[in-house]
Protein backbone atom coordinates (compact mmCIF):
# COMPACT_ATOMS: atom_id res chain seq x y z
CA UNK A 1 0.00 0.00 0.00
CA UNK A 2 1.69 3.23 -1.06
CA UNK A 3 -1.06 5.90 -0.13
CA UNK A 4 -4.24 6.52 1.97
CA UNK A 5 -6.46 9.61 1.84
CA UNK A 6 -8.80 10.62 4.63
CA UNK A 7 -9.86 9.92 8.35
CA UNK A 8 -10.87 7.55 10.07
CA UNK A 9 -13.88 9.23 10.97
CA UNK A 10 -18.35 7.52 10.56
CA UNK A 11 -19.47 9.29 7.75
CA UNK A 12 -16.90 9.67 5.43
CA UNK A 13 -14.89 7.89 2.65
CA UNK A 14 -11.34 6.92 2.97
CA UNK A 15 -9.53 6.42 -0.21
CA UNK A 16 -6.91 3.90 -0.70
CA UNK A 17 -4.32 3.07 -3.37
CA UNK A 18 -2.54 -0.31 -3.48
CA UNK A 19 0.52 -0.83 -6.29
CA UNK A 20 -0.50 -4.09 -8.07
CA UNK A 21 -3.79 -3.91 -7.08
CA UNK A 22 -5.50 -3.95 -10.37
CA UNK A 23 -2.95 -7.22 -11.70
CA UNK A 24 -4.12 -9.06 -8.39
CA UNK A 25 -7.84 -8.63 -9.44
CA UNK A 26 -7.02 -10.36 -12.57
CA UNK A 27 -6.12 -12.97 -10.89
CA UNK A 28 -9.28 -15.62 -11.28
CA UNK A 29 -8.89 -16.63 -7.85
CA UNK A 30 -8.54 -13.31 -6.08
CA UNK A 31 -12.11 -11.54 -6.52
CA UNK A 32 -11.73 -7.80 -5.51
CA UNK A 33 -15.83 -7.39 -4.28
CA UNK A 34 -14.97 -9.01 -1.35
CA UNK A 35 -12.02 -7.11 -0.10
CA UNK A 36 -11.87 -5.80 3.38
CA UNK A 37 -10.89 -2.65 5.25
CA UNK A 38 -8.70 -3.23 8.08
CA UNK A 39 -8.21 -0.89 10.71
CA UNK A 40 -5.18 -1.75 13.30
CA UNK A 41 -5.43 -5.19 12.48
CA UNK A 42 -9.62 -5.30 12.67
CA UNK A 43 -11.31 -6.04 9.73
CA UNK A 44 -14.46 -3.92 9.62
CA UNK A 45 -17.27 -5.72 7.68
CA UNK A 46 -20.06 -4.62 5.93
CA UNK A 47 -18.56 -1.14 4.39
CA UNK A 48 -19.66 -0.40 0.82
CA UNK A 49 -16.69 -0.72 -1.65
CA UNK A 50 -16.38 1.17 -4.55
CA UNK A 51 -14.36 -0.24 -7.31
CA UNK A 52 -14.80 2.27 -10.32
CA UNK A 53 -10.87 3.15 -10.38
CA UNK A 54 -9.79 0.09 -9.69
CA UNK A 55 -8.04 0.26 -12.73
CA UNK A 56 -6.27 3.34 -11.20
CA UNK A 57 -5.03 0.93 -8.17
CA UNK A 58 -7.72 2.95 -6.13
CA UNK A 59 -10.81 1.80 -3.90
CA UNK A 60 -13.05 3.82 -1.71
CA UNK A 61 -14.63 2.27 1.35
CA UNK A 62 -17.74 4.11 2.86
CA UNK A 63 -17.19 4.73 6.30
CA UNK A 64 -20.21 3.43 8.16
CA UNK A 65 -21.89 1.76 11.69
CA UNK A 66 -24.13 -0.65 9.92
CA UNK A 67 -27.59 -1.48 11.48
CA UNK A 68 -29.17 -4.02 8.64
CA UNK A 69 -27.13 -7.48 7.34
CA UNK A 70 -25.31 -10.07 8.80
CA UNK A 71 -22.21 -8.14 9.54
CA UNK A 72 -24.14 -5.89 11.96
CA UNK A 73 -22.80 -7.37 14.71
CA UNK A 74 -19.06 -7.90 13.62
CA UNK A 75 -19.05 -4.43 12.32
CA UNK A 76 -20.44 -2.67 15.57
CA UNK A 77 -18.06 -4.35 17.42
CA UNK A 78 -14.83 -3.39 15.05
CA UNK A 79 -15.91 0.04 15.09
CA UNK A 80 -16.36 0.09 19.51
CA UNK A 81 -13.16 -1.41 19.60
CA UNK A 82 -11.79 1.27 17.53
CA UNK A 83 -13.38 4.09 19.26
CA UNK A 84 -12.70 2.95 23.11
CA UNK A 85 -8.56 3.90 22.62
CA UNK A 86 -8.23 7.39 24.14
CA UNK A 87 -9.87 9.69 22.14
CA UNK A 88 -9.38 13.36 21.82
CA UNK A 89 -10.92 16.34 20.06
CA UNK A 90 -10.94 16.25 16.74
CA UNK A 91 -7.82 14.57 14.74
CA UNK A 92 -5.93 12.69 17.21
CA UNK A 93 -4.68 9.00 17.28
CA UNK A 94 -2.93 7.12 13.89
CA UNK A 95 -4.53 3.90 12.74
CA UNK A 96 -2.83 1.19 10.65
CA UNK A 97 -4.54 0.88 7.60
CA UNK A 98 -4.71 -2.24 5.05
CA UNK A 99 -7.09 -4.05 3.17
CA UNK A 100 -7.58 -7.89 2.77
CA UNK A 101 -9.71 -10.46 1.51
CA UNK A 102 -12.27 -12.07 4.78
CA UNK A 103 -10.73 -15.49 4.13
CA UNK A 104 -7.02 -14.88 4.50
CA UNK A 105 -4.37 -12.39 5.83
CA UNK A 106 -4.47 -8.60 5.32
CA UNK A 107 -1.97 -7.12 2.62
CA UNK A 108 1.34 -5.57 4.36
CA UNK A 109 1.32 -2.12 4.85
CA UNK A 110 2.80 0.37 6.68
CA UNK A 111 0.45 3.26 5.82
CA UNK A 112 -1.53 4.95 8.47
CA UNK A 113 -4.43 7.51 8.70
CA UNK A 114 -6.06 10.00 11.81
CA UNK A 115 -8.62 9.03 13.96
CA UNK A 116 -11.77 11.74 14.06
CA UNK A 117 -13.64 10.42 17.11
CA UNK A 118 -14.74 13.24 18.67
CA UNK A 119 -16.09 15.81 16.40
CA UNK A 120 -15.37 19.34 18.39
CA UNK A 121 -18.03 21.14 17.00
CA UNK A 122 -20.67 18.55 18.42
CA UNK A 123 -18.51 18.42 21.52
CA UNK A 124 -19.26 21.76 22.53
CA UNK A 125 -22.61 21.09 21.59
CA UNK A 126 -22.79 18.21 23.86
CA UNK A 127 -20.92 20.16 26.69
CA UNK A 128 -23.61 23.08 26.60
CA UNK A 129 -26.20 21.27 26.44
CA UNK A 130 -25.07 19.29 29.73
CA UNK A 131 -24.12 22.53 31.80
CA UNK A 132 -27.66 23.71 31.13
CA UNK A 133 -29.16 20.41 32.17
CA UNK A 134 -27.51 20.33 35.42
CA UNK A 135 -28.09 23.93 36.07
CA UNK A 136 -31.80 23.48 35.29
CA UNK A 137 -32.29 20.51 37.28
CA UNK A 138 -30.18 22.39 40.36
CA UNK A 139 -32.49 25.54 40.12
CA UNK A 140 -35.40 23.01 39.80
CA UNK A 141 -34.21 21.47 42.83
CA UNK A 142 -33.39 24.42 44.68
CA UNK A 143 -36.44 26.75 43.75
CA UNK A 144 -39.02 23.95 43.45
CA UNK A 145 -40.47 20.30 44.65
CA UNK A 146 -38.49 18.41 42.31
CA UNK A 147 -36.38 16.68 44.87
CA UNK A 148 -38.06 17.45 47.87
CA UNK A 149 -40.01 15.06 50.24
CA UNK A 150 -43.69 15.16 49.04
CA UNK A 151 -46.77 16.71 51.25
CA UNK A 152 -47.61 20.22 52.26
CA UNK A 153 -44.22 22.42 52.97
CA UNK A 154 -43.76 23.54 56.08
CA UNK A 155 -44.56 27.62 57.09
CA UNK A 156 -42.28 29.86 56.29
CA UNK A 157 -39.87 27.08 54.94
CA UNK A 158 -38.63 24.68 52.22
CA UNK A 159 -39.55 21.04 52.58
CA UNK A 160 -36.14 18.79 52.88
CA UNK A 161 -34.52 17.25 50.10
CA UNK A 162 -35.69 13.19 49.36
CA UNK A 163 -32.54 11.18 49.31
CA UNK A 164 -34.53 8.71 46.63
CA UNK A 165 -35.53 11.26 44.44
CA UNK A 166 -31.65 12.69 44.40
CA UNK A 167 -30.97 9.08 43.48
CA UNK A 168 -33.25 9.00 40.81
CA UNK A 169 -32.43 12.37 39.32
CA UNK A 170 -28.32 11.79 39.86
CA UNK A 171 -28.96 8.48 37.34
CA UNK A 172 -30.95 10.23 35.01
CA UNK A 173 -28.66 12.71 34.64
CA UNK A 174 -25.58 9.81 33.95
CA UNK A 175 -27.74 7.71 31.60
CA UNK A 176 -28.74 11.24 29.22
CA UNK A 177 -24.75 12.02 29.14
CA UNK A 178 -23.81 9.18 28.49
CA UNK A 179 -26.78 8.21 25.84
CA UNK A 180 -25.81 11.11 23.78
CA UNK A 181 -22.06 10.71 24.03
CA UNK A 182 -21.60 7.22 22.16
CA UNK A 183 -24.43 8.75 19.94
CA UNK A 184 -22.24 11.61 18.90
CA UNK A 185 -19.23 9.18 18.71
CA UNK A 186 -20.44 6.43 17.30
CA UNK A 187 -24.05 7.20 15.83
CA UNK A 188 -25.41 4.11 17.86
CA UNK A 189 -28.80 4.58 19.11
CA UNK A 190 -29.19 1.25 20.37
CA UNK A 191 -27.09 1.52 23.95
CA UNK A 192 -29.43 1.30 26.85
CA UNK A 193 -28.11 -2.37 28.39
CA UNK A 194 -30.00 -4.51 30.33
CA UNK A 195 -28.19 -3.49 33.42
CA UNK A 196 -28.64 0.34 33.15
CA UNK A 197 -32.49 -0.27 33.09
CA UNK A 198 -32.44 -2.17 36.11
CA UNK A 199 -30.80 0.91 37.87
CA UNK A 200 -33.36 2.93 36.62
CA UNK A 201 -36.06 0.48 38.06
CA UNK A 202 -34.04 0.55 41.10
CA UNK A 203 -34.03 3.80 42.00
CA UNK A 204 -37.19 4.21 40.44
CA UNK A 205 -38.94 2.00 43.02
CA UNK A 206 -36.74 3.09 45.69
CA UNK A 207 -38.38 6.71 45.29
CA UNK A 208 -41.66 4.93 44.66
CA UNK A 209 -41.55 2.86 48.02
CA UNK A 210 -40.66 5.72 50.24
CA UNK A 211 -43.23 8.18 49.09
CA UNK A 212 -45.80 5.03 49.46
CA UNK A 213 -44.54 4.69 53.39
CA UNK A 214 -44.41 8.88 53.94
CA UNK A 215 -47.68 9.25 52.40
CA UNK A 216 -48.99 6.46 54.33
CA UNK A 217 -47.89 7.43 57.54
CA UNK A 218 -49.23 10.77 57.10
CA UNK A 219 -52.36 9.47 56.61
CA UNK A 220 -52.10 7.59 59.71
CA UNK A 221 -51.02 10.37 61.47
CA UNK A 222 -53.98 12.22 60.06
CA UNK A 223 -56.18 9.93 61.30
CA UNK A 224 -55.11 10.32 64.54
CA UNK A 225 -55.20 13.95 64.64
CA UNK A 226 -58.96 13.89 63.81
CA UNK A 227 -59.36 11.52 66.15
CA UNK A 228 -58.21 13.07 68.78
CA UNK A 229 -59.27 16.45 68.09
CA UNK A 230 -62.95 14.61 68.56
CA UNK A 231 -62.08 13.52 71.45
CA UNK A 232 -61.22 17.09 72.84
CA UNK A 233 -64.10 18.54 71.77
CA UNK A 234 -66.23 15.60 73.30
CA UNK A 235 -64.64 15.82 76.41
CA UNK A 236 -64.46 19.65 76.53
CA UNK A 237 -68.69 19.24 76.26
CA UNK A 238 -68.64 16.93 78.91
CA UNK A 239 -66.81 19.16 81.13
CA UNK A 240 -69.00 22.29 80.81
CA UNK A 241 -72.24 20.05 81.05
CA UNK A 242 -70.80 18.34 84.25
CA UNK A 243 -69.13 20.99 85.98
CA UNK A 244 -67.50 19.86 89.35
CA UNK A 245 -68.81 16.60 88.79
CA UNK A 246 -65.97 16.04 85.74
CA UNK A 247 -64.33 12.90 86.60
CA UNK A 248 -60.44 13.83 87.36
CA UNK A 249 -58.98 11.18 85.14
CA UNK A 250 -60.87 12.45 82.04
CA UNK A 251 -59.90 16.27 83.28
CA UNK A 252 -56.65 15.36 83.03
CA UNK A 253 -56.55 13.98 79.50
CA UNK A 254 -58.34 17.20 78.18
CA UNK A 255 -55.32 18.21 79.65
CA UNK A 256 -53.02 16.19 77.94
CA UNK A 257 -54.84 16.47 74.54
CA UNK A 258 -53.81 19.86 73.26
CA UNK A 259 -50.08 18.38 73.50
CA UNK A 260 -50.88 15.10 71.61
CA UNK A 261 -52.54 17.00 69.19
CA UNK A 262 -49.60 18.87 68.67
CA UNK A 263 -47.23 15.98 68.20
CA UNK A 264 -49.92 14.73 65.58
CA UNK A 265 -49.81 17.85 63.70
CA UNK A 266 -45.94 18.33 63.12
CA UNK A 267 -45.94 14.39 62.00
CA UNK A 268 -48.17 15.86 59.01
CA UNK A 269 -45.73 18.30 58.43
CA UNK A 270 -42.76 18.02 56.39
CA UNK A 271 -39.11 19.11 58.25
CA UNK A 272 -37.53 22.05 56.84
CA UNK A 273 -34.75 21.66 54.65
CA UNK A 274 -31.18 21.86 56.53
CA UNK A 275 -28.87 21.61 53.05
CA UNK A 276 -28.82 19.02 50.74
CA UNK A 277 -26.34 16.71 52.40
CA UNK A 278 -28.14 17.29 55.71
CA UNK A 279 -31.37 16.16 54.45
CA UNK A 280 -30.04 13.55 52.03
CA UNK A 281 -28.02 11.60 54.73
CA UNK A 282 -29.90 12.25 58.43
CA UNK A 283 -33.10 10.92 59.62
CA UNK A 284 -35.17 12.33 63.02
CA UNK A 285 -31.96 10.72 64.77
CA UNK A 286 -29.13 12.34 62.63
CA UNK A 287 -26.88 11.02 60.43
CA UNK A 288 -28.03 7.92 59.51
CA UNK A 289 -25.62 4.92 58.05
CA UNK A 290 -28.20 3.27 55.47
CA UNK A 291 -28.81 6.77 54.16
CA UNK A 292 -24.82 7.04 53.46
CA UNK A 293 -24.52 3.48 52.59
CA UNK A 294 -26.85 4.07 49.72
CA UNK A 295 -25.59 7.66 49.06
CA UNK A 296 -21.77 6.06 48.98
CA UNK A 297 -22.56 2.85 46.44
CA UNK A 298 -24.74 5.84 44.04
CA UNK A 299 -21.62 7.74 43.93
CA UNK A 300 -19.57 5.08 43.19
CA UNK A 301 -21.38 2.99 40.78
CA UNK A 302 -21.50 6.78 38.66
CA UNK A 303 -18.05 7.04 38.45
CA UNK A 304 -17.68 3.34 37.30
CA UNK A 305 -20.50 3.96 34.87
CA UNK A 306 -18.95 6.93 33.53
CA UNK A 307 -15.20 5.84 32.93
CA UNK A 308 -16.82 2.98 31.17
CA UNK A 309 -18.69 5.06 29.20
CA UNK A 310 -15.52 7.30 27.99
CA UNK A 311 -13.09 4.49 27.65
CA UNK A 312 -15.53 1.55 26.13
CA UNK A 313 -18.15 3.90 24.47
CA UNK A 314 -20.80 1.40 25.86
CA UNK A 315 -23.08 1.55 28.78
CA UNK A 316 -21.63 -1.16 31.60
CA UNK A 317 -23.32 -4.36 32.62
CA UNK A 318 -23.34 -4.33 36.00
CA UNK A 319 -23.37 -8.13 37.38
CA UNK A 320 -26.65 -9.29 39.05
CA UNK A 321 -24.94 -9.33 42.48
CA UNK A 322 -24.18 -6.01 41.78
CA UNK A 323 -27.76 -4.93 40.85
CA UNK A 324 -28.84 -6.86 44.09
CA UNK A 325 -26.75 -5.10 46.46
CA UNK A 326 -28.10 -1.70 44.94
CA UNK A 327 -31.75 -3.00 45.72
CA UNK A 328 -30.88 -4.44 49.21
CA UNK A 329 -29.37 -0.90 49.88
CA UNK A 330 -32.99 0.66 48.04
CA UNK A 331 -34.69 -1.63 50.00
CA UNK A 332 -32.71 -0.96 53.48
CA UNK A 333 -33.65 2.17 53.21
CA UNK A 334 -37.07 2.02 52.51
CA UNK A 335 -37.01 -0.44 55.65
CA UNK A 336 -35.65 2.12 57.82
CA UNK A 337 -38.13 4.93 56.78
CA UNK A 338 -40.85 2.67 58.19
CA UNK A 339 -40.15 3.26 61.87
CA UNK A 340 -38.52 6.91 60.93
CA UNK A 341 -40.41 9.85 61.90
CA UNK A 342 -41.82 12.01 59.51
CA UNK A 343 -39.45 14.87 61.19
């Protein structure tokens, strides 16, 4: 191979020109329609060839991610392999380059082309659009219910941030980066896995189940309150029908009532917000460890997620045992909330 023209870059052609090239396709048992494009020693299947200066020692392959044919599979894997070296902006990295026929060796060559993995352009694309994702969903958070406990705030106060819905919002976050990263690398569309929906359940059900068990006990406490509010006005009609005649005992929990009532009604209340780690990590009793345990595994299961991402351009599968440890921790924590005060 004397010469190659282009970049290794989805989208584009790369041009190729091979000395004896047109004498070895006349050759009877050498047919040129079936010659391959190697890349670093990969041969990537599927890519259209064009042969109309073949005569010229020339072909042109059609630089491509395949979704249709039998070489789908070979091809998206040639091309991930490709992509997951380090990558920079724009031209950066050399690639071997070679053709060959599928059934034997690759010709020799020495001859090398740029690889165009990251498109800069798109990049800062990309890049904007995250920053004003994250600063939307902060101001969301910050200015609105979005990742707050649910029920009625408290006066005079912001309700206190849900730990499960910071979960839930911290993965959606990951998975939209790193959905439209391999996009704009590799033009896959294809690259939600198995194990990244089962995170999403995960922490879906996680913030399900807790809002289940706060609503609930609300509505217990509720109960209550009504309840006893009855009660006080029953009693307090009792008292100014009976006068001196008011049995003591039932004196004394009139007395008591206005205090029970009290504890009833702050139960219905949310707690004020004291920060975002404060909230996300204490319970009534402080700091509590299956609110950091879960906090801790989020935090690093996103990092893992999001080297993978960057160096295998492909969302991780995350073992089952893995997955099952993130819904015991989901599930400790719902656990926990079921004895937890509301404040």
């Amino acid at each position: 191979m004397t010469d190659v023209k282009g970049q290794i870059r989805l989208g584009t052609t790369l041009e190729i020109k091979f000395d004896g090239l047109k004498e070895w396709a006349q050759t009877k048992t050498n047919d040129s329609t079936k010659l391959l494009l190697y890349l670093n020693g990969t041969a990537i299947k599927g890519l259209p060839l064009k042969l109309d200066q073949l005569n010229e020692n020339r072909l042109f392959f059609d630089l491509q991610r395949i979704n249709t044919t039998d070489d789908k599979i070979d091809n998206r894997k040639a091309w991930d392999t490709l992509f997951s070296q380090p990558k920079a902006l724009g031209e950066d990295g050399t690639i071997r380059v070679t053709v060959g026929q599928e059934t034997g060796l690759p010709f020799g060559s020495d001859s090398t082309a740029k690889l165009y993995a990251i498109d800069p352009f798109w990049f800062w694309i990309y890049l904007g659009f995250l920053v004003l994702l994250l600063i939307g969903i902060v101001k969301l958070a910050r200015g609105s219910n979005l990742l707050r406990d649910s029920g009625p705030a408290p006066d005079g106060a912001k309700k206190s941030y849900s730990l499960a819905r910071a979960q839930m919002a911290f993965w959606f976050f990951l998975i939209v980066a790193a959905y439209v990263f391999i996009w704009m690398v590799t033009s896959a569309t294809d690259t939600i896995t198995a194990s990244v929906l089962g995170l999403m359940g995960i922490s879906a059900g996680t913030g399900l189940a807790a809002v289940v068990v706060d609503n609930s006990k609300r509505a217990q406490a509720k109960t209550e309150l009504d309840k006893l509010r009855a009660e006080q006005v029953q009693l307090q009609a009792q008292k100014t029908a009976q006068g001196a005649a008011f049995p003591a005992a039932s004196d004394q929990r009139l007395t008591d009532l206005p205090g029970l009532i009290a504890s009833q009604q702050k139960l219905i209340e949310p707690s004020s917000s004291g920060g975002f780690t404060h909230d996300v990590l204490s319970d009534a009793d402080g700091i509590s460890f299956h609110r950091l345990q879960i906090a801790v595994w989020t935090v690093v299961l996103g990092f893992i997620f999001v080297v993978s991402v960057y160096n295998v351009l492909s969302m991780p599968t995350f073992s089952d045992t893995l997955l099952g440890l993130m819904g015991i921790s989901g599930g400790t924590y719902v656990g926990f909330k079921l004895p937890e005060k509301l404040n």
